[in-house]
Protein backbone atom coordinates (compact mmCIF):
# COMPACT_ATOMS: atom_id res chain seq x y z
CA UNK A 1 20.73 -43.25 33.98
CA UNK A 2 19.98 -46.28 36.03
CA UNK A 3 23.02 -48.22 35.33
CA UNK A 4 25.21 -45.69 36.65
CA UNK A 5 23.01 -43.73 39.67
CA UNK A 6 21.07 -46.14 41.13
CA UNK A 7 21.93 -47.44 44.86
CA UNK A 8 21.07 -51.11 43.55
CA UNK A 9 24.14 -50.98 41.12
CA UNK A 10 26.76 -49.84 43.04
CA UNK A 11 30.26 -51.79 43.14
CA UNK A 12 29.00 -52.11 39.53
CA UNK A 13 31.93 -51.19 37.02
CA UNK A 14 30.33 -52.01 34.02
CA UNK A 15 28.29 -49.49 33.63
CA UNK A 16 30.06 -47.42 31.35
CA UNK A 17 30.22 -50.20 28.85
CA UNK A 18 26.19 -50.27 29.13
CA UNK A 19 26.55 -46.87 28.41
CA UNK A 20 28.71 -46.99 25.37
CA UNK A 21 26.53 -49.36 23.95
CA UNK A 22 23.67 -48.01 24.08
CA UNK A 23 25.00 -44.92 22.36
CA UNK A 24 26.71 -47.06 19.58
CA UNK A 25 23.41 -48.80 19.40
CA UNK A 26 21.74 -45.66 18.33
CA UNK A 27 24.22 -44.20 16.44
CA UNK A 28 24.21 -47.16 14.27
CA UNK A 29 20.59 -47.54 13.80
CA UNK A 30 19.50 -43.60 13.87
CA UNK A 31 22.67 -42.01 12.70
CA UNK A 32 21.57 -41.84 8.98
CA UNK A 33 18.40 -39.97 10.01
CA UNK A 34 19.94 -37.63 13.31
CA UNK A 35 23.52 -37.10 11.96
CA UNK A 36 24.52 -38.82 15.59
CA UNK A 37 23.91 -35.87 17.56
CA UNK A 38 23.35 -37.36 20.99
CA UNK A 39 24.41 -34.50 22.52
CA UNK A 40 23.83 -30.55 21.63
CA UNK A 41 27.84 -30.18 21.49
CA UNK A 42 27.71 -32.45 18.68
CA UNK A 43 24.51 -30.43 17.04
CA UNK A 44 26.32 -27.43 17.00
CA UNK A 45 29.59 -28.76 16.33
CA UNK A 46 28.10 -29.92 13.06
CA UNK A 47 26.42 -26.74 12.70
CA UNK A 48 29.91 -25.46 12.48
CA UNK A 49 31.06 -27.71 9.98
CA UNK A 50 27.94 -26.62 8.03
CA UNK A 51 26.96 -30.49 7.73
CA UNK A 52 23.04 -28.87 8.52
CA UNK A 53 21.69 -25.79 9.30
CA UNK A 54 21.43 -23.70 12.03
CA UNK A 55 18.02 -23.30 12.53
CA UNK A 56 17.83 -26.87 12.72
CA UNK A 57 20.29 -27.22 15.89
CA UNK A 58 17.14 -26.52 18.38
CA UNK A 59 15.23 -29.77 17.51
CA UNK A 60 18.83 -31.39 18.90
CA UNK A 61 18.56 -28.97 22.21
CA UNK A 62 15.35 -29.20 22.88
CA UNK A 63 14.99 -32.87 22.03
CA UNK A 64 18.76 -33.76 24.60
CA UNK A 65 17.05 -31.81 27.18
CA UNK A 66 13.93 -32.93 27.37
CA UNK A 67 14.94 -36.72 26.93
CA UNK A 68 17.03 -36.13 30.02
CA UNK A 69 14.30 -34.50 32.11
CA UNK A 70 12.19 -36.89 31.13
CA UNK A 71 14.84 -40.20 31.86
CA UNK A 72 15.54 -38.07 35.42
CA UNK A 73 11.21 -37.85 35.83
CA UNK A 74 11.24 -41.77 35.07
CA UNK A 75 13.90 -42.62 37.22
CA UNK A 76 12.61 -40.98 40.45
CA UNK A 77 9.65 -42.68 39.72
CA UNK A 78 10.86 -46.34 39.16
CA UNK A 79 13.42 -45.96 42.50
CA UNK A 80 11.60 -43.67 44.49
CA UNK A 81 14.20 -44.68 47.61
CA UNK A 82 17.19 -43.29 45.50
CA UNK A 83 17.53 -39.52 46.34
C-alpha cells in the first residue's frame, strides 16, 4: 500500500512490479497451504470449481479484509502527513 499511495513515491513507476512480487512471493511460498487466494474473488472462484468448500471461503473474506484494514490502520500511522 505504500509503494503505490504514498506522497514520498510519486513519479515512481515501479510500483506495480513491487506489487507483483510481492504477490508471487506469497503465492510461491503459501500457495500449497492457502490455495493462492489473495483475494476473495479467487476464494470463491475456487469455491466454484469445488477445489474447497464453501464454508471455508469466509476465513479468505474475513482474513482479505481485515489484512487490508489493518495495512490502511498501519499506513496512516507510519505517514500520518498522507491524507
Amino acid at each position: 500500500m505504500n509503494v503505490a499511495t504514498a506522497k514520498g513515491t510519486s513519479g515512481n513507476s515501479f510500483y506495480g512490479l513491487a506489487i507483483g512480487a510481492t504477490i508471487l512471493a506469497m503465492a510461491s511460498v503459501l500457495g500449497k497451504f492457502s490455495g493462492g487466494a489473495y483475494n476473495p474473488a479467487v476464494a470463491i472462484g475456487l469455491c466454484i470449481q469445488k477445489s474447497f468448500c464453501m464454508d471455508q471461503v469466509w476465513m479468505y473474506a474475513v482474513g482479505n479484509l481485515g489484512g487490508g484494514a489493518l495495512a490502511a490502520i498501519v499506513f496512516s500511522l507510519n505517514n500520518p502527513d498522507d491524507k
